[in-house]
N, C-alpha and C. Protein backbone atom coordinates (compact mmCIF):
# COMPACT_ATOMS: atom_id res chain seq x y z
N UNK A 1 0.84 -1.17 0.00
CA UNK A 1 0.00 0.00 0.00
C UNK A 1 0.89 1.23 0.00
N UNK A 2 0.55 2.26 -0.55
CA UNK A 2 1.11 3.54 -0.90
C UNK A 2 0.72 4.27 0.29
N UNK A 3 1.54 4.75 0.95
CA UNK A 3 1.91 5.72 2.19
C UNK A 3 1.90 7.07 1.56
N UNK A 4 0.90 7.91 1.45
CA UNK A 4 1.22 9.10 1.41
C UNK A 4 1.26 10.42 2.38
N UNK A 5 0.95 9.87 4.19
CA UNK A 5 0.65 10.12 4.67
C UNK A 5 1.50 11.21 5.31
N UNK A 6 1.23 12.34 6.02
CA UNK A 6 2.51 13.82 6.04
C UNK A 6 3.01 13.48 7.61
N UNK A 7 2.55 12.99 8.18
CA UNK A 7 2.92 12.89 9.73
C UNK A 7 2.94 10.89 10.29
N UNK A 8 3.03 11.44 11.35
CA UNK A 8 3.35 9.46 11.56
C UNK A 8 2.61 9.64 12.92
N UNK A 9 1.80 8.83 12.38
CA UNK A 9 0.24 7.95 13.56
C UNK A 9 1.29 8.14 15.01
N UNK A 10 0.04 8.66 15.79
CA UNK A 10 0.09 7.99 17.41
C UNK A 10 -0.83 7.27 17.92
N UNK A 11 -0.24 5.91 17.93
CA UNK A 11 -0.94 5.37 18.48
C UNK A 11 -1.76 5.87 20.15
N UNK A 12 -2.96 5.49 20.27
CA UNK A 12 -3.32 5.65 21.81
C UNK A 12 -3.93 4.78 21.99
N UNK A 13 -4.02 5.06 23.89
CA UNK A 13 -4.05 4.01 25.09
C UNK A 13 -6.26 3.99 25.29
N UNK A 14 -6.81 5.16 24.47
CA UNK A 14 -8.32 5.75 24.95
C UNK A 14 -9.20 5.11 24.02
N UNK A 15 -8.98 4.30 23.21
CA UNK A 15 -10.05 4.07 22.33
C UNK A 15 -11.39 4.92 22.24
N UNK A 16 -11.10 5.90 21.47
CA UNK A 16 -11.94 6.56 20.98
C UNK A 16 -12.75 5.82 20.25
N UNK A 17 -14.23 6.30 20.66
CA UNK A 17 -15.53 6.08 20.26
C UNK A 17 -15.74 6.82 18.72
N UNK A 18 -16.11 6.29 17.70
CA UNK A 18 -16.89 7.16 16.69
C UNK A 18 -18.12 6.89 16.34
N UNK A 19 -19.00 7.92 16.22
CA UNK A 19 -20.30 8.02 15.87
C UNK A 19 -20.36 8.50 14.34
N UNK A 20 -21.60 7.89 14.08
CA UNK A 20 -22.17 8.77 12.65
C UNK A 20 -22.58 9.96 12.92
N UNK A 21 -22.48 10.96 12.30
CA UNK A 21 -23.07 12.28 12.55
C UNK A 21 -23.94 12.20 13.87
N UNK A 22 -23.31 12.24 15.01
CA UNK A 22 -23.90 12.19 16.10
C UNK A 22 -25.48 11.29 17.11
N UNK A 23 -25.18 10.37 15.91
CA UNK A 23 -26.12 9.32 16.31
C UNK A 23 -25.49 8.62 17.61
N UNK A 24 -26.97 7.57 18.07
CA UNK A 24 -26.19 6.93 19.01
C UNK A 24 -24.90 5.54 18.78
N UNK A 25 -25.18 5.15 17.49
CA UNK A 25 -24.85 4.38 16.75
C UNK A 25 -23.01 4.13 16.86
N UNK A 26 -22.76 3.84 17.38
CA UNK A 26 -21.01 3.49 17.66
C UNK A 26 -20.86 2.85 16.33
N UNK A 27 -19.50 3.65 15.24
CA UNK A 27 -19.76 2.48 14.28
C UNK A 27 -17.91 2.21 13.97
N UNK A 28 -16.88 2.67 15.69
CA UNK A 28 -15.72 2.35 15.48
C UNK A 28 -15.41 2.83 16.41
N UNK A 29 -13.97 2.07 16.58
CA UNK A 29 -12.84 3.06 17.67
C UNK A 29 -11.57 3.27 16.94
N UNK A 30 -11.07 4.56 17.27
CA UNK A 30 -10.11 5.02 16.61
C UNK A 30 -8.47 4.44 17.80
N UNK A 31 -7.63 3.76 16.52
CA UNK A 31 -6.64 3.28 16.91
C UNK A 31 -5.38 4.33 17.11
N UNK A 32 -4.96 4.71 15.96
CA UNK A 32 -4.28 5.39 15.90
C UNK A 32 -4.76 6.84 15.61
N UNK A 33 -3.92 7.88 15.67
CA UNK A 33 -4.54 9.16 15.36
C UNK A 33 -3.00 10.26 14.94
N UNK A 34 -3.84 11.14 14.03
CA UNK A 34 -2.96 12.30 13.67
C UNK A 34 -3.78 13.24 13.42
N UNK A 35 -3.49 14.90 13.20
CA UNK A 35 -3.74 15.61 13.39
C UNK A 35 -4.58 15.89 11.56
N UNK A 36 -4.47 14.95 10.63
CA UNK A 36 -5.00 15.07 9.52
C UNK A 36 -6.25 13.59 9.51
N UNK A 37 -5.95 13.24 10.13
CA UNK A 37 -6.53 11.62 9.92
C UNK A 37 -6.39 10.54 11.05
N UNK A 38 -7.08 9.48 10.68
CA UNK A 38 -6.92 8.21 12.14
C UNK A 38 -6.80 6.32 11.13
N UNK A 39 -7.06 6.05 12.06
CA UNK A 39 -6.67 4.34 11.79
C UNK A 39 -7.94 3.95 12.53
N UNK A 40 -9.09 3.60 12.20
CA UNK A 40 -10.34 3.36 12.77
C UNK A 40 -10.41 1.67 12.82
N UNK A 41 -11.20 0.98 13.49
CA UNK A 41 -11.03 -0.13 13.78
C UNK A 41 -12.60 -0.37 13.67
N UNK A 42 -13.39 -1.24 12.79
CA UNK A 42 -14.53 -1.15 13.06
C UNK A 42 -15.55 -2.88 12.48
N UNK A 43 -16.42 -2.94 13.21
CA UNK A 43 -17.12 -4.40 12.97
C UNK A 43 -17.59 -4.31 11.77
N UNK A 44 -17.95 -3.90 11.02
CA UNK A 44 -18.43 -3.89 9.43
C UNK A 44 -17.64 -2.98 8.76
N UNK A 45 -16.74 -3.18 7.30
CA UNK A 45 -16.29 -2.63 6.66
C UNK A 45 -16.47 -1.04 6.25
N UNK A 46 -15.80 -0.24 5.63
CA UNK A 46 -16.16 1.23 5.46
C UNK A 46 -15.45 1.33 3.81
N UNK A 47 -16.45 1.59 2.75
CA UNK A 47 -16.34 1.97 1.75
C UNK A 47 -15.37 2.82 0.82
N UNK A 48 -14.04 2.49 0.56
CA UNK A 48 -13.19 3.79 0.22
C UNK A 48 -14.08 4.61 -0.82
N UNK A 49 -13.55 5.91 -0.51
CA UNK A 49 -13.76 6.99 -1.05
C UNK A 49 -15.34 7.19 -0.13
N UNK A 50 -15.86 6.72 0.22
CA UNK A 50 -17.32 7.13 1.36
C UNK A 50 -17.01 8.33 2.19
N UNK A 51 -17.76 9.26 2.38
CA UNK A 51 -17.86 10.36 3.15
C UNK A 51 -18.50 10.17 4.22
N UNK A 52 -18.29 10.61 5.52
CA UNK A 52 -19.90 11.31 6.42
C UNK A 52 -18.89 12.03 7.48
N UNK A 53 -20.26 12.33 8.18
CA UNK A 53 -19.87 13.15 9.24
C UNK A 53 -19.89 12.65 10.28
N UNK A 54 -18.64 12.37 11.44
CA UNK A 54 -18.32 11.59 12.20
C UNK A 54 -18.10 12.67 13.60
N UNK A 55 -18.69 11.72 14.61
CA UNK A 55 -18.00 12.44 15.69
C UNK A 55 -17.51 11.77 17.07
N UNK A 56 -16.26 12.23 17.29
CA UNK A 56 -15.24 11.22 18.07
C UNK A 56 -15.56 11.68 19.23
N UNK A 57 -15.54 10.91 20.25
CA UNK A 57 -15.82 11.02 21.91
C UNK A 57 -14.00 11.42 22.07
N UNK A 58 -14.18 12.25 22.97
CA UNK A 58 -12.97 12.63 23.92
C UNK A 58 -12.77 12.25 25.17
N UNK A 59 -10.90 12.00 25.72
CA UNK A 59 -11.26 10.99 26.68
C UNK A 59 -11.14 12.36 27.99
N UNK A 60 -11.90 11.33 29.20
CA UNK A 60 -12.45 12.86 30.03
C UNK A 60 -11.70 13.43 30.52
N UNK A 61 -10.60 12.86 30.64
CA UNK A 61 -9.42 13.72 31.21
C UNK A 61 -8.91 15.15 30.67
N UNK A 62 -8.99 16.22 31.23
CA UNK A 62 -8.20 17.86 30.62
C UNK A 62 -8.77 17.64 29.72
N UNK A 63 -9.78 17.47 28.94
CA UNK A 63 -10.94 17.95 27.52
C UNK A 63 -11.69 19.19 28.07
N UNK A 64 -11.71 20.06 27.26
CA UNK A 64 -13.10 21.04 26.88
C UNK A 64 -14.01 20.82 26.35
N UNK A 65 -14.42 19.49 25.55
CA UNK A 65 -15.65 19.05 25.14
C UNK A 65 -15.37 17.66 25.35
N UNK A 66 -16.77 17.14 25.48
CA UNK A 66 -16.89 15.32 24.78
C UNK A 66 -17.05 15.31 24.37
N UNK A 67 -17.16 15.50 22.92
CA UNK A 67 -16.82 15.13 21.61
C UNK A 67 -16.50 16.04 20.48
N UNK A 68 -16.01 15.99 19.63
CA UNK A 68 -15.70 16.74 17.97
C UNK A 68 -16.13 16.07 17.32
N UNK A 69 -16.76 16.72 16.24
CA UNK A 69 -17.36 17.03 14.89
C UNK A 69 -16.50 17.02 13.91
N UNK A 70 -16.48 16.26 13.31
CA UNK A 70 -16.00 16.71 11.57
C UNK A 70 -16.58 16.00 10.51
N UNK A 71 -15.79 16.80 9.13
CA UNK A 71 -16.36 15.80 7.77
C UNK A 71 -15.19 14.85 7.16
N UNK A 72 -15.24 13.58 6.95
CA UNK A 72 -14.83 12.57 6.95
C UNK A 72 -14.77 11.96 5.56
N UNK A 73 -13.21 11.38 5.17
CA UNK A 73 -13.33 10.48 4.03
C UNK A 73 -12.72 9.03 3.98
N UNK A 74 -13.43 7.75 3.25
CA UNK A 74 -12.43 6.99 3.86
C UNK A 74 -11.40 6.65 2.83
N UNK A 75 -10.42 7.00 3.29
CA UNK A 75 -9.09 6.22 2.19
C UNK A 75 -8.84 5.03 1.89
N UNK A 76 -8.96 3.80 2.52
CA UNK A 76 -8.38 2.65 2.32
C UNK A 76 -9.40 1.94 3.56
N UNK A 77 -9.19 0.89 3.41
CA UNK A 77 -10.13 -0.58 4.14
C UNK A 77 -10.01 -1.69 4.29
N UNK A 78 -9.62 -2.47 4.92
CA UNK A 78 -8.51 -4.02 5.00
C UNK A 78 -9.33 -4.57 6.32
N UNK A 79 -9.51 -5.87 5.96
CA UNK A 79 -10.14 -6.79 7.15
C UNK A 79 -9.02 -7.27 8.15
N UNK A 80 -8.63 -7.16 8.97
CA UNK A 80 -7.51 -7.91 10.28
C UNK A 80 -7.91 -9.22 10.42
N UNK A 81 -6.82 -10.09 10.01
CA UNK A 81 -6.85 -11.48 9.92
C UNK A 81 -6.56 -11.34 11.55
N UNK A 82 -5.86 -10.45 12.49
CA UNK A 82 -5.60 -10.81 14.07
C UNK A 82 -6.83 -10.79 14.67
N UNK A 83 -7.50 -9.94 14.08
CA UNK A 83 -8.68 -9.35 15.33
C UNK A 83 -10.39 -9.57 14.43
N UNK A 84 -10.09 -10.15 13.17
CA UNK A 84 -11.48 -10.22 12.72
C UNK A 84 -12.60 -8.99 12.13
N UNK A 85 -11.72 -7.73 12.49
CA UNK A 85 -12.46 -6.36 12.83
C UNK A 85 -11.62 -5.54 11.40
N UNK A 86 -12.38 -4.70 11.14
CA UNK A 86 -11.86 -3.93 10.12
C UNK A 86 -11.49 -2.73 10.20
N UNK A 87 -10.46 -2.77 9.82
CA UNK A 87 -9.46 -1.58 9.72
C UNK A 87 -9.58 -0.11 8.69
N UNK A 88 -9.99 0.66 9.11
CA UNK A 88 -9.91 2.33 7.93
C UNK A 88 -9.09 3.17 8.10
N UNK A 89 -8.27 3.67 6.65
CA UNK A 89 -7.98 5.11 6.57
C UNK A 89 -8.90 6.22 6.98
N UNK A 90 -8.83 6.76 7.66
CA UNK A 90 -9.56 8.18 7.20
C UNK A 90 -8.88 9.16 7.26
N UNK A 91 -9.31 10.43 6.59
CA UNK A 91 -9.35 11.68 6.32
C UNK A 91 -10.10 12.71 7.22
N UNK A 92 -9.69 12.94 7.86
CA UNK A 92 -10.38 14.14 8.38
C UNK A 92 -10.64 15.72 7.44
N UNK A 93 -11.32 16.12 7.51
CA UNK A 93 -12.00 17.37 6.79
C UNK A 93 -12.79 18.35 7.10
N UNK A 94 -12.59 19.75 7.11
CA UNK A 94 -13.63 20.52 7.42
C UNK A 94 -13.24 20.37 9.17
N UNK A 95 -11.96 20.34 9.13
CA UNK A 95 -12.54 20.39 11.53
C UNK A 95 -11.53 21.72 11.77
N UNK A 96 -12.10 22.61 12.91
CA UNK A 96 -11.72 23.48 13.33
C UNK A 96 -10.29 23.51 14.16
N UNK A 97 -9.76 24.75 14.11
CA UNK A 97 -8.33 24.76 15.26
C UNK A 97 -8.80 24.41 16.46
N UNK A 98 -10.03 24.61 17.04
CA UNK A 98 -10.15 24.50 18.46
C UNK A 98 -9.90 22.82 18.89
N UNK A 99 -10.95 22.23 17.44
CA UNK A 99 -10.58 20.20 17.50
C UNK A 99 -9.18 20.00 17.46
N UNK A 100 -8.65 20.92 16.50
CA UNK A 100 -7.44 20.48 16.11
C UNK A 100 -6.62 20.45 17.42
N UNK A 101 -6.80 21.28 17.95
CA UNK A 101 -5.81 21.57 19.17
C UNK A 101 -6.02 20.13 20.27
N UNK A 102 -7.55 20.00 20.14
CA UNK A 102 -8.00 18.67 21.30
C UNK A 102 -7.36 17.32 20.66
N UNK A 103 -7.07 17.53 19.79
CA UNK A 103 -5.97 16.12 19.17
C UNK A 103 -4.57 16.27 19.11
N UNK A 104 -4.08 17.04 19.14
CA UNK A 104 -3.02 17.31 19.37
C UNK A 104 -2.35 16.97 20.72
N UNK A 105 -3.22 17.61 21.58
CA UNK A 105 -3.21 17.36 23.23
C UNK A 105 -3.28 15.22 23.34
N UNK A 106 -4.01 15.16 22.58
CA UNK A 106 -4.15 13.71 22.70
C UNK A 106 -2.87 12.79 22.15
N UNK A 107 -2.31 13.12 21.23
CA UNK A 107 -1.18 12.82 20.49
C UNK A 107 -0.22 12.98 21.34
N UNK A 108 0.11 14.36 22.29
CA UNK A 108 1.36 14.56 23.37
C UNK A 108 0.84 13.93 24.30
N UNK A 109 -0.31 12.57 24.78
CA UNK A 109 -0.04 12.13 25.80
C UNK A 109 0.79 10.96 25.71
N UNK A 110 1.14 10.26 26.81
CA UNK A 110 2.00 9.38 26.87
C UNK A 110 1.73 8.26 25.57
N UNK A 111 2.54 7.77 25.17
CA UNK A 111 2.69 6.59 24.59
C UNK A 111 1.89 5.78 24.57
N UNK A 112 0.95 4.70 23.88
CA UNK A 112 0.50 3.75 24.08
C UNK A 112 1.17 2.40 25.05
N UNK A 113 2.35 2.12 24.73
CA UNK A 113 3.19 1.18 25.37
C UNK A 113 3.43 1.34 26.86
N UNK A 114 3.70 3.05 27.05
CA UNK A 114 3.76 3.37 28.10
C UNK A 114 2.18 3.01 29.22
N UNK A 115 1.36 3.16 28.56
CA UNK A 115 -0.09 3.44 29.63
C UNK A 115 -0.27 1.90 29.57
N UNK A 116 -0.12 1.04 28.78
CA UNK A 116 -0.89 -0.29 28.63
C UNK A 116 -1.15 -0.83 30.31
N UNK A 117 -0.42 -0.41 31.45
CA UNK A 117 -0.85 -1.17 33.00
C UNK A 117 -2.07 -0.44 32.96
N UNK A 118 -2.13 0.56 32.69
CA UNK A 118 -3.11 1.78 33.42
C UNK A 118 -3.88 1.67 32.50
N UNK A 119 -4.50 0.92 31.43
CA UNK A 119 -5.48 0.80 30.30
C UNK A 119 -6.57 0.08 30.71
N UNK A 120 -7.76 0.72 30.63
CA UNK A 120 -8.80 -0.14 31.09
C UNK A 120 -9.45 -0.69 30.06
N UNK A 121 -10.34 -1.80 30.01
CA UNK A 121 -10.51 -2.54 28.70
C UNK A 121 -12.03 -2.23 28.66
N UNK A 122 -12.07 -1.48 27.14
CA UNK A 122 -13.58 -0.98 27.04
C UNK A 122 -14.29 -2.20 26.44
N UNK A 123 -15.88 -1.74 26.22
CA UNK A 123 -16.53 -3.00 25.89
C UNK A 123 -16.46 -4.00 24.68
N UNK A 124 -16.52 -4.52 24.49
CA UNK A 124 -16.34 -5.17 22.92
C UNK A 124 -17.19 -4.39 21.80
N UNK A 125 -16.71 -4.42 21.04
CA UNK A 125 -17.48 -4.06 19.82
C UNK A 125 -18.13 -5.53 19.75
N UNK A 126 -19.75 -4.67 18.59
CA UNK A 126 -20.59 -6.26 18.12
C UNK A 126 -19.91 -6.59 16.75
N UNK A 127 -20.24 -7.39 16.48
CA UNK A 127 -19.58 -8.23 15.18
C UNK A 127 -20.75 -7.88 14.43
């Protein structure tokens, strides 16, 4: 696969929640993250080139909101032979400095490797 990507993923320890345009509808958790885009992890596949409007839960710690808003594209889509669960590019689009800044903050926290004692294990996704 062709890497065209401008920055290099941080992984995190919060599994972020994503919603469809603010439904109740969980339809992923975000694995990795950058300040243009994420690595979404999700029980039913996501369409490259598909749009919507997604919005990510923030974890509660030092946030100014629970959640951000943005408009969304998906780049790429691969099933995980480890985990059964499917894997997305996305694109982030259309999100403000104020989000931008709340990911950023998320990106300078510790390491994934580092937190894994202190990681609490959220619920399963459905298949």
């Amino acid at each position: 696969m062709n890497d065209d990507r401008k920055e290099t993923r941080t992984e995190i320890a919060s599994f972020l929640e994503i919603r469809e345009g603010g439904s109740d509808r969980e339809i992923g958790r975000v694995t990795e993250i950058t300040t243009e885009g994420m690595k979404l992890q999700s029980p039913e596949p996501m369409e490259p080139d598909a749009t919507f409007e997604l919005e990510m839960s923030m974890p509660p710690a030092k946030r100014t909101r629970g959640a951000i808003r943005f408009n969304a594209q998906v780049i790429w889509c691969n099933k995980s032979e480890e985990t059964g669960l499917y894997e997305s590019g996305i694109q982030m689009k259309d999100i403000s400095n104020e989000d931008l800044a709340e990911i950023k903050q998320i990106m300078d926290e510790a390491p994934f490797e580092q937190r894994r004692l202190n990681l609490h294990r959220p619920r399963p996704m459905e298949h």
